[in-house]
Protein backbone atom coordinates (compact mmCIF):
# COMPACT_ATOMS: atom_id res chain seq x y z
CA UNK A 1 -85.64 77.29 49.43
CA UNK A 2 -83.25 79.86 49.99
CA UNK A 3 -84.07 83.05 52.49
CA UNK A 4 -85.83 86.10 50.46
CA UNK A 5 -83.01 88.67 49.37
CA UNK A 6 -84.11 92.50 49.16
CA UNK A 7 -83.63 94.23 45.45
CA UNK A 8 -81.70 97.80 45.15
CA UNK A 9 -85.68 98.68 44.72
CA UNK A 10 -88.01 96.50 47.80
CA UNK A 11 -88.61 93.77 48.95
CA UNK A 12 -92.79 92.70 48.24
CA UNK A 13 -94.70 90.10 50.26
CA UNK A 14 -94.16 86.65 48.35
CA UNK A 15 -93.74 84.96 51.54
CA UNK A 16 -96.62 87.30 53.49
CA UNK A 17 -98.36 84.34 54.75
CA UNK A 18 -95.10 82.79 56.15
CA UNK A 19 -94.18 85.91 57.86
CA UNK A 20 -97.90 86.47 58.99
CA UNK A 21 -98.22 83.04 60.62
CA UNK A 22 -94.90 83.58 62.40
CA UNK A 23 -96.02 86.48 63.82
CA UNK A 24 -99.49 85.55 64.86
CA UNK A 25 -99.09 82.18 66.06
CA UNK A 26 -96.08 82.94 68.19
CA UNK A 27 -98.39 84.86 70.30
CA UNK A 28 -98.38 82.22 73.65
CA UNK A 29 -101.76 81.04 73.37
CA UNK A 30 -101.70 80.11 69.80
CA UNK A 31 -98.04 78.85 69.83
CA UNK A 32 -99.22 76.58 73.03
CA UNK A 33 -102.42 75.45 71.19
CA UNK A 34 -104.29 76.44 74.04
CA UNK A 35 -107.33 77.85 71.72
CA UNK A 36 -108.85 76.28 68.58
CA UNK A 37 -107.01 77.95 65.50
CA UNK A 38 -109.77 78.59 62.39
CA UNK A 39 -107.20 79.78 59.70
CA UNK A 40 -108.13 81.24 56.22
CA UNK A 41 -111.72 82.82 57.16
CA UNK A 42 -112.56 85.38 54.38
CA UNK A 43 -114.86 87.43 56.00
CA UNK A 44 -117.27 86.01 58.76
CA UNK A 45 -117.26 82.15 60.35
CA UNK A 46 -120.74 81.27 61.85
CA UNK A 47 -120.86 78.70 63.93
CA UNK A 48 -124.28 76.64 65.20
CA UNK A 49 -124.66 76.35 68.64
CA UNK A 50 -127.57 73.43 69.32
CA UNK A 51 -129.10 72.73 72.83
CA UNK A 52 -132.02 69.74 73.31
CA UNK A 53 -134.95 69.44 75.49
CA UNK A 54 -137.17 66.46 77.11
CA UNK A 55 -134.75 64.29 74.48
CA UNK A 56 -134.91 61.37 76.99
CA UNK A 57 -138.40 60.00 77.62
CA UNK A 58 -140.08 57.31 79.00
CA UNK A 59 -140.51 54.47 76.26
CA UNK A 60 -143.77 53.43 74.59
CA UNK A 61 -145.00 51.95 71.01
CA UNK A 62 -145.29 55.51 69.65
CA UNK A 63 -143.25 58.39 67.96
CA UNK A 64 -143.85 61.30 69.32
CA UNK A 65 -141.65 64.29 68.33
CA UNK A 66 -143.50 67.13 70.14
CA UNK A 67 -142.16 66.54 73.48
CA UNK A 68 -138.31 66.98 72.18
CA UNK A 69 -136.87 70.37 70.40
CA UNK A 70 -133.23 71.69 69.54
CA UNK A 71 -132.65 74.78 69.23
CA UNK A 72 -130.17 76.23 67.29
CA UNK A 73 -128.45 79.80 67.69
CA UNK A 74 -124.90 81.03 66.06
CA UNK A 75 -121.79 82.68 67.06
CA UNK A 76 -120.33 84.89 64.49
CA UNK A 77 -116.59 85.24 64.52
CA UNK A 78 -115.52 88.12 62.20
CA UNK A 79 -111.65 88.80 62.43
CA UNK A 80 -111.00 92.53 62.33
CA UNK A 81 -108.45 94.13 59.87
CA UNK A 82 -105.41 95.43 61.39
CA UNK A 83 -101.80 96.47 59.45
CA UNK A 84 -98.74 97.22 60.22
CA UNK A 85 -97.48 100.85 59.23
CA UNK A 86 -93.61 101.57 59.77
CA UNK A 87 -90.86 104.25 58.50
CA UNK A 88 -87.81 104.33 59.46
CA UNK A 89 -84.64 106.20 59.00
CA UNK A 90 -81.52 103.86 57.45
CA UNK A 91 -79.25 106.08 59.88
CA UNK A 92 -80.51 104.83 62.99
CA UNK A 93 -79.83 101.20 61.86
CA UNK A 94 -76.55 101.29 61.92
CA UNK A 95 -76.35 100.64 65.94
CA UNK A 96 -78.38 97.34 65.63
CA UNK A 97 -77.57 95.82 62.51
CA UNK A 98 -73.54 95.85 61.60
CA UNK A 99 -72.14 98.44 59.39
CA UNK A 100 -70.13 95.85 57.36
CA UNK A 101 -73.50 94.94 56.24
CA UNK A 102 -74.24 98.45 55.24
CA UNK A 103 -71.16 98.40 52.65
CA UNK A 104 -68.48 101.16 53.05
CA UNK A 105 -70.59 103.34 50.72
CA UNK A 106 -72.02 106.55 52.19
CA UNK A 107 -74.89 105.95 50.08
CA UNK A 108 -76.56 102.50 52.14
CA UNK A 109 -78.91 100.11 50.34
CA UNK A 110 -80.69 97.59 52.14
CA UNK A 111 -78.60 94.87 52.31
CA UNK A 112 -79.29 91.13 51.85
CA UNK A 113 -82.03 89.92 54.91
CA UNK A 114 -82.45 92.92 56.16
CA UNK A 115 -85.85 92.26 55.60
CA UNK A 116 -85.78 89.30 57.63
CA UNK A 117 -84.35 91.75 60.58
CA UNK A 118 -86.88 94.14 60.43
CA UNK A 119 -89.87 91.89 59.67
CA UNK A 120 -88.63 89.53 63.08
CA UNK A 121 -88.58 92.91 65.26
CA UNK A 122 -92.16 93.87 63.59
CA UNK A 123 -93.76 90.54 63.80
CA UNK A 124 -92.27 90.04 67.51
CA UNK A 125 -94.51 93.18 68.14
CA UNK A 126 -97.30 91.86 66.12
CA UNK A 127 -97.49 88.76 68.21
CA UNK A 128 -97.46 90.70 71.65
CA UNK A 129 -100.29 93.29 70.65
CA UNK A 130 -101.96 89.31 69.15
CA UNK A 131 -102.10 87.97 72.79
CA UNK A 132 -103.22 90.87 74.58
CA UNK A 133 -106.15 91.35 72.37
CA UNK A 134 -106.83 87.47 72.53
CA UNK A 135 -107.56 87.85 75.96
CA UNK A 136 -108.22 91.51 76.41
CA UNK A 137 -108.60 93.15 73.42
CA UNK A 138 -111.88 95.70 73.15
CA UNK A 139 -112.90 96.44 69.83
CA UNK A 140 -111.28 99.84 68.32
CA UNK A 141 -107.64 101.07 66.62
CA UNK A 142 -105.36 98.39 66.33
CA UNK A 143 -107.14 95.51 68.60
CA UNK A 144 -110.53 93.49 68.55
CA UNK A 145 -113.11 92.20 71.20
CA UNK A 146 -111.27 89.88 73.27
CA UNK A 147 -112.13 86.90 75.27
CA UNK A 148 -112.92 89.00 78.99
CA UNK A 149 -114.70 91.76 76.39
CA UNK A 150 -116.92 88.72 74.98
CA UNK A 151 -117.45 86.35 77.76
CA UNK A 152 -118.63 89.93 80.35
CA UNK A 153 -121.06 90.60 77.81
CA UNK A 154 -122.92 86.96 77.21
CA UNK A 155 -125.98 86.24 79.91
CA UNK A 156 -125.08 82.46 79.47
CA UNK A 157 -121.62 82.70 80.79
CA UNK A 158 -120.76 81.69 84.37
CA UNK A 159 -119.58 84.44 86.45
CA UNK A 160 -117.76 84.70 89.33
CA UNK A 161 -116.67 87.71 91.29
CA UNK A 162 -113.89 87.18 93.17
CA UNK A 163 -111.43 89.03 95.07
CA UNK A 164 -107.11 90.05 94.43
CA UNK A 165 -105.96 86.89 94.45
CA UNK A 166 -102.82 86.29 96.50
CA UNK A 167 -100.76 83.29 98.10
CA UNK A 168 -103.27 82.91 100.74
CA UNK A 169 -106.37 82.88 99.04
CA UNK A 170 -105.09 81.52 95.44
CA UNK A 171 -106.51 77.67 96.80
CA UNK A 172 -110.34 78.92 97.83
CA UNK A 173 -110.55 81.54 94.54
CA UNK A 174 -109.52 78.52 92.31
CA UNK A 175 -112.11 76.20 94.33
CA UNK A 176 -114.55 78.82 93.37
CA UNK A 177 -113.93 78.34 89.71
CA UNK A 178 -114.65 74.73 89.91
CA UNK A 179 -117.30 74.51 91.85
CA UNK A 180 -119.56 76.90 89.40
CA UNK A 181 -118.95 75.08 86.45
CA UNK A 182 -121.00 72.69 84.89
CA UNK A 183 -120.77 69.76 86.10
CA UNK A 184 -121.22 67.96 82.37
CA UNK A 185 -117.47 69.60 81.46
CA UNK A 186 -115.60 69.04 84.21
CA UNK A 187 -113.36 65.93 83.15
CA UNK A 188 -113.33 66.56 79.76
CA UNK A 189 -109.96 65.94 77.91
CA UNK A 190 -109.32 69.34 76.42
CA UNK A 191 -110.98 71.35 79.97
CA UNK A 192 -108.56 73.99 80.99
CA UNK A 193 -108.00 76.63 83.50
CA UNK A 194 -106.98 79.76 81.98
CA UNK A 195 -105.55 82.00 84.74
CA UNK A 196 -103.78 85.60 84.45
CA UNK A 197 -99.81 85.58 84.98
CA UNK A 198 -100.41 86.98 88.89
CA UNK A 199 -102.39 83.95 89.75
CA UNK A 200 -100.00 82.16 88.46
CA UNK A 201 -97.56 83.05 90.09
CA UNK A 202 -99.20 83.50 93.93
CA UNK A 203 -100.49 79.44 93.27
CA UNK A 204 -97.02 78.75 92.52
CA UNK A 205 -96.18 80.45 95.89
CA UNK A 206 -98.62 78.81 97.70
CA UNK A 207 -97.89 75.46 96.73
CA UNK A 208 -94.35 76.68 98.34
CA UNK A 209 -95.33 76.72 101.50
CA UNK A 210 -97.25 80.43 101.56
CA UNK A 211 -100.60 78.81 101.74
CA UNK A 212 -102.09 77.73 105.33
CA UNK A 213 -102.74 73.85 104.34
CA UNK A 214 -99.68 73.52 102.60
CA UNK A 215 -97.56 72.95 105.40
CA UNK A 216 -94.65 75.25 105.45
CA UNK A 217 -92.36 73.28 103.44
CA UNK A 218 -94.57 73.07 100.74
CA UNK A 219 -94.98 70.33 97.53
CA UNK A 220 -92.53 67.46 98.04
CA UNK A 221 -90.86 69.43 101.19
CA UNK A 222 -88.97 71.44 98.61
CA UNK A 223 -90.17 75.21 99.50
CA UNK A 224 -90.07 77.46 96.97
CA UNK A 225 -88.05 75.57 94.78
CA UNK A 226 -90.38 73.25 93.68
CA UNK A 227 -91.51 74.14 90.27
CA UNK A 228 -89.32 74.33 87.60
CA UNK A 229 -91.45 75.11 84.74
CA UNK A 230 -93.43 72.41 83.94
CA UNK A 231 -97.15 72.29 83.70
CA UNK A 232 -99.56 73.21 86.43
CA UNK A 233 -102.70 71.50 87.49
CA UNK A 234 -105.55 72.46 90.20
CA UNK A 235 -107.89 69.03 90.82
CA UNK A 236 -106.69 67.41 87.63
CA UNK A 237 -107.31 70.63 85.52
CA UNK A 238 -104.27 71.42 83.39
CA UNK A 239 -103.34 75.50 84.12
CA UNK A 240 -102.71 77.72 81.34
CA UNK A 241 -101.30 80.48 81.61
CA UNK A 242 -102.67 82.91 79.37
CA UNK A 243 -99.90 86.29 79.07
CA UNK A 244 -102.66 88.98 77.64
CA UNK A 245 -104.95 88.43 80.37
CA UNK A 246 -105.22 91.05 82.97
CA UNK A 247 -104.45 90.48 86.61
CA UNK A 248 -107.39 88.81 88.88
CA UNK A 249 -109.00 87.28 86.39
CA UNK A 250 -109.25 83.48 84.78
CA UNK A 251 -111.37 81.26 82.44
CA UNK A 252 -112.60 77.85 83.03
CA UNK A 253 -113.14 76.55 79.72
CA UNK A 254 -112.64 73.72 76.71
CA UNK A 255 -109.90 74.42 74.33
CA UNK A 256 -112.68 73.42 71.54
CA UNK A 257 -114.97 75.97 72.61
CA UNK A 258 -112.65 78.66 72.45
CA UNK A 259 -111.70 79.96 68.74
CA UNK A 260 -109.12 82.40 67.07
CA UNK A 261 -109.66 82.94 63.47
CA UNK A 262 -107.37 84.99 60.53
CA UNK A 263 -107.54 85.21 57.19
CA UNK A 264 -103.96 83.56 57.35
CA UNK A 265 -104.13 82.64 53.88
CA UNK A 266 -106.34 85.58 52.65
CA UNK A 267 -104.50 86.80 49.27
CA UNK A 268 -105.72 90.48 51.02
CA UNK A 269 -102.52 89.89 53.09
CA UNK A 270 -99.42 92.04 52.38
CA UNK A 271 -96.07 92.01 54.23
CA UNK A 272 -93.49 94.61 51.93
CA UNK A 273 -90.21 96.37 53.42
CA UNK A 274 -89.94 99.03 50.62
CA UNK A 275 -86.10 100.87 50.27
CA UNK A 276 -87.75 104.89 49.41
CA UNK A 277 -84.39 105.92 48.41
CA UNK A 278 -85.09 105.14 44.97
CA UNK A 279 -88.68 106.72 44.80
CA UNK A 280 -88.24 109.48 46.85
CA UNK A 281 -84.82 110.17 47.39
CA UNK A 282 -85.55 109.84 51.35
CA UNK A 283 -83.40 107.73 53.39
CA UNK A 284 -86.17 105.85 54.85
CA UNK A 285 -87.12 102.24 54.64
CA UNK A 286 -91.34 101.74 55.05
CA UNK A 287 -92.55 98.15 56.55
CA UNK A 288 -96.25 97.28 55.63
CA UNK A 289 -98.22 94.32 57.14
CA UNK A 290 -101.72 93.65 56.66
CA UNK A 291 -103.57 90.14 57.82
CA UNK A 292 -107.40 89.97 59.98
CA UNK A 293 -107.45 88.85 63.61
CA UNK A 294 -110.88 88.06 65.86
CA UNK A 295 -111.90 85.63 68.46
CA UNK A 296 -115.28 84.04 69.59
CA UNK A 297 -116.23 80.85 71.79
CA UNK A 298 -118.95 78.43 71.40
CA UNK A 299 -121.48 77.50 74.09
CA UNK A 300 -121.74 80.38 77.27
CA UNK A 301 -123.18 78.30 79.41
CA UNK A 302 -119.89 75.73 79.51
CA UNK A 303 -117.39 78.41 80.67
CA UNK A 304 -116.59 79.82 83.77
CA UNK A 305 -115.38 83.73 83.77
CA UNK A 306 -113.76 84.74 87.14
CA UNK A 307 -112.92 88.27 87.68
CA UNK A 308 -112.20 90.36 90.71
């Protein structure tokens, strides 16, 4: 199918969900698949969180369901509506997009994908403000409750205070992480260590030879030059590194018991680059987006919240 052209009137959002998921899921963590994706919720996803007691007991000839019980409680993940709300001026195109395009006319009209341009530069902008309310969004204009927002807030989460991690310490603040998890999720498959881009980057340094039982040559006797990109692990855990959350601070936690939902395919969502020149007269070219964006994990008690 050919690219989406832009009429002498506007362009109007046949392909919004197209652009939409571009923009979303290119945020890091969803490109990466690092959280579980729930597109297309209309309004509200609840989700049943179950938890057992005395369901082992000692065998006899009876059935006896009073000593066992489940209880069930729910998570609500309601995605919050956010948009997109742009004018611009024609006139200050010209120094990023070529004048040839513009025609030799005095009097421009969006030319053919332009709206591809400007709905790349939007959604690149889309997908950054995406990640940092992922991890630390707080609920109010333009964001949602995030993961750190959630996770301080829930009695059943783990918590661990720790300190500003640097090259010295990365190794005992990481330890810390593991050792106050429970013990039934560490091993699992999809188990990952969610750490901010600073503790990144001081366990990269210490596995260089900056931590004090490294040895001063570091990984493979290679110094500093010993990662190239590829993924991190701390005691078998894969490392994530998640770009929206905020310095000092990490997440022990499964992938499947993390969520990000959006009304992805909601027919509420609009993506429209409207040329004004021909219903106002103005010069000015207005970008609309509209799509719904939210998070929400599963079980508490399974994830581990470090913050200094």
């Amino acid at each position: 199918m050919p690219n989406p052209t832009i009429t002498s009137s506007s362009y109007a959002g046949e392909f919004a969900g197209k652009y939409l998921g571009a923009a979303l899921l290119s945020a890091s963590t969803l490109d990466a698949g690092a959280v579980t994706i729930l597109p297309n919720v209309k309004f509200k996803a609840a989700m049943k969180v179950g938890s057992f007691s005395n369901l082992v007991r000692s065998a006899d000839c009876d059935f006896d369901a009073t000593t066992s019980g489940m209880t069930l409680t729910e998570k609500v993940l309601q995605p919050a509506e956010l948009q997109v709300n742009l004018q611009i001026c024609k006139k200050e195109l010209h120094a990023d997009w070529e004048a040839a395009q513009m025609g030799f006319s005095a009097f421009d009209e969006l030319p053919p994908l332009f709206s591809d341009f400007v709905i790349a530069r939007v959604a690149a902008e889309v997908a950054q403000a995406t990640e940092q309310s992922i991890w630390n969004g707080s609920d109010g204009e333009g964001s949602f409750d995030g993961f750190s927002t959630l996770l301080a807030a829930d009695g059943d989460v783990v918590d661990v205070v720790g300190t500003t991690v640097n090259s010295g310490n990365v190794i005992d603040e990481l330890g810390k992480i593991i050792d106050a998890a429970n013990q039934s999720v560490l091993g699992k498959e999809d188990l990952t260590l969610y750490v901010s881009n600073n503790i990144a980057r001081a366990y990269i340094r210490a596995l260089g030879g900056f931590a004090t039982n490294i040895g001063a040559n570091g990984v493979d006797n290679k110094g500093t030059t010993w990662y190239n990109g590829g993924q991190l692990t701390f005691e078998g855990i894969n490392i994530f590194v998640a770009q929206g959350l905020a310095s000092n601070k990490a997440v022990l936690a499964q992938s499947s018991n993390l969520f990000f939902g959006t009304g992805l395919l909601d027919d509420r969502n609009v993506v429209k680059v409207l040329d004004m020149a021909d219903l106002d007269g103005s010069d000015n070219c207005r970008i609309v987006m509209r799509y719904t964006a939210g998070v929400q994990f599963g079980i508490g008690a399974d994830i581990v919240y470090y913050t200094a």
